[in-house]
Protein backbone atom coordinates (compact mmCIF):
# COMPACT_ATOMS: atom_id res chain seq x y z
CA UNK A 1 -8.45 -5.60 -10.74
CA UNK A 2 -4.78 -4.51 -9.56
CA UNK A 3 -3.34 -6.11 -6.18
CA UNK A 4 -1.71 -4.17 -3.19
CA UNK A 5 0.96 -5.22 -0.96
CA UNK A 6 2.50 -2.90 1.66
CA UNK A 7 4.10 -3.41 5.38
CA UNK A 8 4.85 -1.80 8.28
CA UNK A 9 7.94 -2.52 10.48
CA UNK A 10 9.18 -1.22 13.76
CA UNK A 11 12.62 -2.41 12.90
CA UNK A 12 14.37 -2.57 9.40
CA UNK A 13 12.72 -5.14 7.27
CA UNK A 14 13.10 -6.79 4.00
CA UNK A 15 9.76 -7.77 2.37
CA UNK A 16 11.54 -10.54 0.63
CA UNK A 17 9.01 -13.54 1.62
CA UNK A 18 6.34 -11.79 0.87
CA UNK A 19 7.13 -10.30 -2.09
CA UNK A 20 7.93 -13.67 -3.69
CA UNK A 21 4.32 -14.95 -3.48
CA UNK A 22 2.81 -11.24 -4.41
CA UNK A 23 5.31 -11.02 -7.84
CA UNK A 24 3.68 -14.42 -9.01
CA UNK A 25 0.48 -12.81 -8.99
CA UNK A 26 1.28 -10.67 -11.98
CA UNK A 27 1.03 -12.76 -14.91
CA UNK A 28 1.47 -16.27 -12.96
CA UNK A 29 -0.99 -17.20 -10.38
CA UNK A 30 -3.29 -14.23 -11.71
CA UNK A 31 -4.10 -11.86 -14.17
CA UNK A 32 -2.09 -8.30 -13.63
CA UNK A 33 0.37 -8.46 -16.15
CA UNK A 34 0.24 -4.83 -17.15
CA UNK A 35 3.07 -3.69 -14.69
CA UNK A 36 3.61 -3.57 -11.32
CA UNK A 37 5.96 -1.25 -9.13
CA UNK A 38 7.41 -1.46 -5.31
CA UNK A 39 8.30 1.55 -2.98
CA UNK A 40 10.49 0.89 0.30
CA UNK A 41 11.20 3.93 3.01
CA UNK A 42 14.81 3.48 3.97
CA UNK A 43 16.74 5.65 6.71
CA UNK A 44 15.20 8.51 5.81
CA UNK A 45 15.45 8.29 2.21
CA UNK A 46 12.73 6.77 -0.27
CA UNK A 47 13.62 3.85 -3.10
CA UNK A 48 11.45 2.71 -6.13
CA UNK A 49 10.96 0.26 -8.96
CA UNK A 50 8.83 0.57 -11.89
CA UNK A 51 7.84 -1.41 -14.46
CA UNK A 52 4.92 -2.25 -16.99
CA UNK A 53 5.84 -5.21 -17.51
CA UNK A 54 4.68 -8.69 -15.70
CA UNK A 55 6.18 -9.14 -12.69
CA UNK A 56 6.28 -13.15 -12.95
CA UNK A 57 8.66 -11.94 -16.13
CA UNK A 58 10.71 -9.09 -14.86
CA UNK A 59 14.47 -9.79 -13.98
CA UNK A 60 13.71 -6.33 -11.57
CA UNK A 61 11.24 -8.14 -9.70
CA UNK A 62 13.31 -11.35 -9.54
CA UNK A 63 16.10 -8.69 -8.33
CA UNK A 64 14.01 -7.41 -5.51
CA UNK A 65 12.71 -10.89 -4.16
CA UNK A 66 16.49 -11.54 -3.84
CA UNK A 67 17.72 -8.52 -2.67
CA UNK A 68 17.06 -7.66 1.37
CA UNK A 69 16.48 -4.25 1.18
CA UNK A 70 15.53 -3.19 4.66
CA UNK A 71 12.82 -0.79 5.53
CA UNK A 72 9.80 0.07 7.78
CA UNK A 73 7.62 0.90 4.90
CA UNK A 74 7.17 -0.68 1.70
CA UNK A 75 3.73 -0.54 -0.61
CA UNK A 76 3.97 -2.53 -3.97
CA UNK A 77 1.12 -2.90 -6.70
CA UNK A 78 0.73 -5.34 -9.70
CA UNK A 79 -1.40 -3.83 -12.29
CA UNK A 80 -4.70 -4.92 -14.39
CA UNK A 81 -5.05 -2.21 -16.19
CA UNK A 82 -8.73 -0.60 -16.92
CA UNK A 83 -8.27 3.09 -17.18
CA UNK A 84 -5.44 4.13 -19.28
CA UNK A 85 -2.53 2.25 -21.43
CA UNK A 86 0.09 -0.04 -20.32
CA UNK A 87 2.81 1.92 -20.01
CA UNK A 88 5.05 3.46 -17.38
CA UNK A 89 4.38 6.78 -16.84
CA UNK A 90 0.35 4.80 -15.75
CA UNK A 91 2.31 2.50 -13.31
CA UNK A 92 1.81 2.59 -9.68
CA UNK A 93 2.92 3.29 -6.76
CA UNK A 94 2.43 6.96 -7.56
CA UNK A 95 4.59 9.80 -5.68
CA UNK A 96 4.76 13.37 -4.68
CA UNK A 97 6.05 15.64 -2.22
CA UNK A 98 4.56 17.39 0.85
CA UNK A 99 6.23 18.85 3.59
CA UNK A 100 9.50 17.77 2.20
CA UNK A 101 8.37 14.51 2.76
CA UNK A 102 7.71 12.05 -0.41
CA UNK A 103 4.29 10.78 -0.43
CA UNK A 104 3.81 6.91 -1.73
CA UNK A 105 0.21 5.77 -2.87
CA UNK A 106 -1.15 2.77 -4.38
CA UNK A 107 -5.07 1.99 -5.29
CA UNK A 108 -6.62 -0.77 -6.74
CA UNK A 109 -10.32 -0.81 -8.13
CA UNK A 110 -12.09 1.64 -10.80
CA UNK A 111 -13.70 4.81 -10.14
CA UNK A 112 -16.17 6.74 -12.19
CA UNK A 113 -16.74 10.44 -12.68
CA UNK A 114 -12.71 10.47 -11.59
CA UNK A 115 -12.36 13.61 -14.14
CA UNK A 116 -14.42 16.22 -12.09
CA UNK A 117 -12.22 15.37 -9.32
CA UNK A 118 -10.73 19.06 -8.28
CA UNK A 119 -7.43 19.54 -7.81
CA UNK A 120 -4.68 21.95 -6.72
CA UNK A 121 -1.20 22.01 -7.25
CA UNK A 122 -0.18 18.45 -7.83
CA UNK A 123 -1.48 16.78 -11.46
CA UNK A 124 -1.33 13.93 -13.29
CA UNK A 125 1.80 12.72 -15.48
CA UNK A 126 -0.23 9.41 -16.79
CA UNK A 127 -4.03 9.06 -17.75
CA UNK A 128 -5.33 6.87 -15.12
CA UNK A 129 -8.08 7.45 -12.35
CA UNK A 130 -6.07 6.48 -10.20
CA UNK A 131 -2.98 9.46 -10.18
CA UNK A 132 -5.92 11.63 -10.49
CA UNK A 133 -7.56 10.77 -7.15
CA UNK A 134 -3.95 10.30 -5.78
CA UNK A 135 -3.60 13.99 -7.23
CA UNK A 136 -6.96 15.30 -5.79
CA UNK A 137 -6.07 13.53 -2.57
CA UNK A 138 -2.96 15.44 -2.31
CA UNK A 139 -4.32 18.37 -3.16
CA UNK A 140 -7.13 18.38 -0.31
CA UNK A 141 -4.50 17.39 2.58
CA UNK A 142 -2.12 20.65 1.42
CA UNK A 143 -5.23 22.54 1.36
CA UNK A 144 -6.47 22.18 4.92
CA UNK A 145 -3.10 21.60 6.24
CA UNK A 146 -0.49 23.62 4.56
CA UNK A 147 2.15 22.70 7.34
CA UNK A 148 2.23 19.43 9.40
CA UNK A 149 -0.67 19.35 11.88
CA UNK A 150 0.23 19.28 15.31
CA UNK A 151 -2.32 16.62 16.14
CA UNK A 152 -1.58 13.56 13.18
CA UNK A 153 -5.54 12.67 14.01
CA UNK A 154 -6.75 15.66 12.21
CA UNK A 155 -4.65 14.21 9.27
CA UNK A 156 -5.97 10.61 9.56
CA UNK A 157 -10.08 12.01 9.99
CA UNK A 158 -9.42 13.90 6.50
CA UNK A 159 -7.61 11.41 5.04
CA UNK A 160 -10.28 8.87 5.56
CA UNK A 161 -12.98 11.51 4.74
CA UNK A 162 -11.58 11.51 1.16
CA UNK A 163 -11.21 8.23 1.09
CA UNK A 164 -14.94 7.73 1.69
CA UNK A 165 -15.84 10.17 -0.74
CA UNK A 166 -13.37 8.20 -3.43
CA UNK A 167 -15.52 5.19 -2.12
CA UNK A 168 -18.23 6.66 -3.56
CA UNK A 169 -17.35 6.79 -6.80
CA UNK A 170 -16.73 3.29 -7.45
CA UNK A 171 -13.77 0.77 -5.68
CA UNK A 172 -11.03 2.27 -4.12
CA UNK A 173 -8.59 0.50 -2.00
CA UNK A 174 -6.32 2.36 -1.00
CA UNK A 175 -2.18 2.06 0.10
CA UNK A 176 -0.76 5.55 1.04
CA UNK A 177 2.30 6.64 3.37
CA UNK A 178 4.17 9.47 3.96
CA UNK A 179 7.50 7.66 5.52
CA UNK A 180 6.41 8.19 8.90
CA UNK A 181 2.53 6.32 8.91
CA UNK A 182 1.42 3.99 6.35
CA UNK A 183 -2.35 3.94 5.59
CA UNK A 184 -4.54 1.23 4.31
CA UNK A 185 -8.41 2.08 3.55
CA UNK A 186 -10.39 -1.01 2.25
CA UNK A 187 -13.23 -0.45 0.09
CA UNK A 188 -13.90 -4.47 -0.97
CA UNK A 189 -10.84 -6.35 -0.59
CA UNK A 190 -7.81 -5.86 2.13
CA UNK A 191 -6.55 -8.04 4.40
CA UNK A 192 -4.01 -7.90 7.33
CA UNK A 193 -1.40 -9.46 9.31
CA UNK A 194 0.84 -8.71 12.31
CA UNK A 195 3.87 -11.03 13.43
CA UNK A 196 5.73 -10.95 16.85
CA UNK A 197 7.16 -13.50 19.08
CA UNK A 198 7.13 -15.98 19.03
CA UNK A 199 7.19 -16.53 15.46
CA UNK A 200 6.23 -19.35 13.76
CA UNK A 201 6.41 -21.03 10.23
CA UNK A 202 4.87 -19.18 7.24
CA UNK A 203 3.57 -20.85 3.67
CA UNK A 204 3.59 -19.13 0.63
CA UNK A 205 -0.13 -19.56 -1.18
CA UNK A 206 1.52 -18.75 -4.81
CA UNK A 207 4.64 -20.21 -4.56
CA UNK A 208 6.71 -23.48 -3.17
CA UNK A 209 8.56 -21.51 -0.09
CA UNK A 210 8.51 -21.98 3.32
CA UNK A 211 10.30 -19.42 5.87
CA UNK A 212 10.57 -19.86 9.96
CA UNK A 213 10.24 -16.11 10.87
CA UNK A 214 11.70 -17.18 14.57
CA UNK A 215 15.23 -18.21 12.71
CA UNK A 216 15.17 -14.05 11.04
CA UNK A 217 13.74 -12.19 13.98
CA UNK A 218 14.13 -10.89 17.50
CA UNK A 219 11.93 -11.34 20.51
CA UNK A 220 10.74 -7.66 19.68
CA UNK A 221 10.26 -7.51 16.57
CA UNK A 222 7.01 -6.32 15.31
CA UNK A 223 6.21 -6.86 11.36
CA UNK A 224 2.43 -6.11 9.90
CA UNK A 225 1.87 -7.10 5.77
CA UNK A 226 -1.49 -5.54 4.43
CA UNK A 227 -2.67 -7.67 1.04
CA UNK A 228 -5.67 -7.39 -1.27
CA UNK A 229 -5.83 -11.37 -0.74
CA UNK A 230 -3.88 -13.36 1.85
CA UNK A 231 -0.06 -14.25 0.88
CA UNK A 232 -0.01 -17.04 2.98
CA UNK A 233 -2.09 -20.56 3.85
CA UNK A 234 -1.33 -21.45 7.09
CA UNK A 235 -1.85 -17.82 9.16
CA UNK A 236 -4.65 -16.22 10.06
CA UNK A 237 -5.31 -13.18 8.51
CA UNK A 238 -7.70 -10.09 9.25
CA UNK A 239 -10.25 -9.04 6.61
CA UNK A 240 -11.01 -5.07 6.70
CA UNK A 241 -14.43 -3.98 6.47
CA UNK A 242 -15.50 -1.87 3.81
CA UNK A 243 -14.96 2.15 4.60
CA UNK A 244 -12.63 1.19 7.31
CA UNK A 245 -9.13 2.81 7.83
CA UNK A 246 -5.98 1.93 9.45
CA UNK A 247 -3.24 4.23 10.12
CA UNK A 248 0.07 2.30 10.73
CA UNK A 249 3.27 3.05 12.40
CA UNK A 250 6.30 0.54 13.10
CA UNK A 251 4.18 -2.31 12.80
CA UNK A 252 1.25 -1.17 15.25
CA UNK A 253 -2.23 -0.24 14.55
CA UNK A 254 -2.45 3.83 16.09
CA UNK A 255 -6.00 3.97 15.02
CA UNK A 256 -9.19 2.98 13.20
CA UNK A 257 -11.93 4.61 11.17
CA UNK A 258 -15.00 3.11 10.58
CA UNK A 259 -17.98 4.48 8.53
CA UNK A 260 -19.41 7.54 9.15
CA UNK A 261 -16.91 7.97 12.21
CA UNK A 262 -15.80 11.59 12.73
CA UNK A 263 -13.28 10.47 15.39
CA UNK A 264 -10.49 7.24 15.62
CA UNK A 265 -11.91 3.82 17.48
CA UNK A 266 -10.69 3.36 20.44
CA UNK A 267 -7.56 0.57 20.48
């Protein structure tokens, strides 16, 4: 299956480290050569690369593990592809606009019965399950909310009611933002870390690098990196539970689902 990789920041970030061990991933240290793609918010605007080829190949890749570009938000995906051709119009992360805001997703797993999926005014471009539940996902959030919601945690219930109900149709892990949160809904495999002073060393697990976070950071700093597996060998990382969501903003967890929850955990 495909890989996700996405952060949340309170200050501007570069994913940089991170991103080094995730490229390998695609065609190197495992299988998802079919294509892989990388979203970063930016001061108020919204950057992305696409491209279906390996990442462990791609001079663009090997461009964005050297270039800083700093942001709060970033989601990236390498791609195995199972539903639809290599190409990249079927290349994630995914986008559309709501609320003049654009809206970033990523999902990795398989689905089935994806085609009865309604949806409304946003459609596919590519022929993967995938942009179709992205599609019908976008479609059910304009529908009950055709303006912002004053309360955000009538956004994050619904968003991790459909998320439940894409659950149910196969695996479907989930990495979604709209610039302002950044979601992450595990179905099988999703895994978490937050960094703040003091910071310590970090060890890539798929490449030979080595970064002291303490020697790149301030005192209040806080940097989160969500993964399908663990980037790194010598931290310890947080394993989501199945049907569980997490709504991020600059770097802090604002609230859980679990399961047949109606209403955020408690933090």
């Amino acid at each position: 299956m495909c890989e996700l990789l996405g952060m949340s920041a309170n200050v501007p970030t570069d994913i940089c480290f991170s991103f080094a061990g995730f490229l390998h991933r695609g065609g190197g240290t495992g299988p998802h050569r079919d294509g892989w793609g990388i979203a970063f918010y930016e001061e108020g605007g919204y950057r992305e690369f696409r491209d279906p080829h390996p990442s462990v190949d791609s001079p663009i890749a090997s461009l964005i593990r050297d270039y800083p570009i700093k942001s709060h938000i970033v989601i990236s995906h390498i791609r195995q592809a199972n539903v639809g051709h290599v190409s990249l119009a079927n290349t994630h992360p995914f986008t559309r606009e709501m609320w003049g805001r654009p809206w970033c997703y990523a999902h990795n797993g398989q689905l089935e019965g994806w085609q009865d999926l309604p949806l409304g005014v946003s459609r596919p471009i590519g022929g993967t399950d995938s942009e179709h539940a992205f599609c019908y996902l976008m479609g059910e959030l304009r529908h009950h909310f055709p303006t912002p919601p004053k309360d955000p945690q009538a956004l994050w219930a619904l968003v991790h009611r459909c998320c439940e109900r894409l659950r149910g149709k196969g695996v479907f892990n989930l990495l979604l933002s709209d610039g302002i949160y950044l979601y992450s809904f595990c179905s099988t495999k999703l895994a978490h870390i937050t960094r703040r002073a003091p910071f310590g060393e970090a060890n890539l697990s798929d490449a030979e690098l080595n970064v002291n976070f303490a020697e790149h950071t301030t005192e209040h700093d806080v940097v989160s990196v969500i993964a399908t597996e663990p980037l790194t060998d010598n931290e310890n990382w947080v394993r989501m539970a199945p049907g569980e969501l997490l709504v991020w903003h600059d770097g802090e967890i604002q609230a859980r689902f679990l399961p047949d929850s109606t209403q955020a955990q408690a933090l």
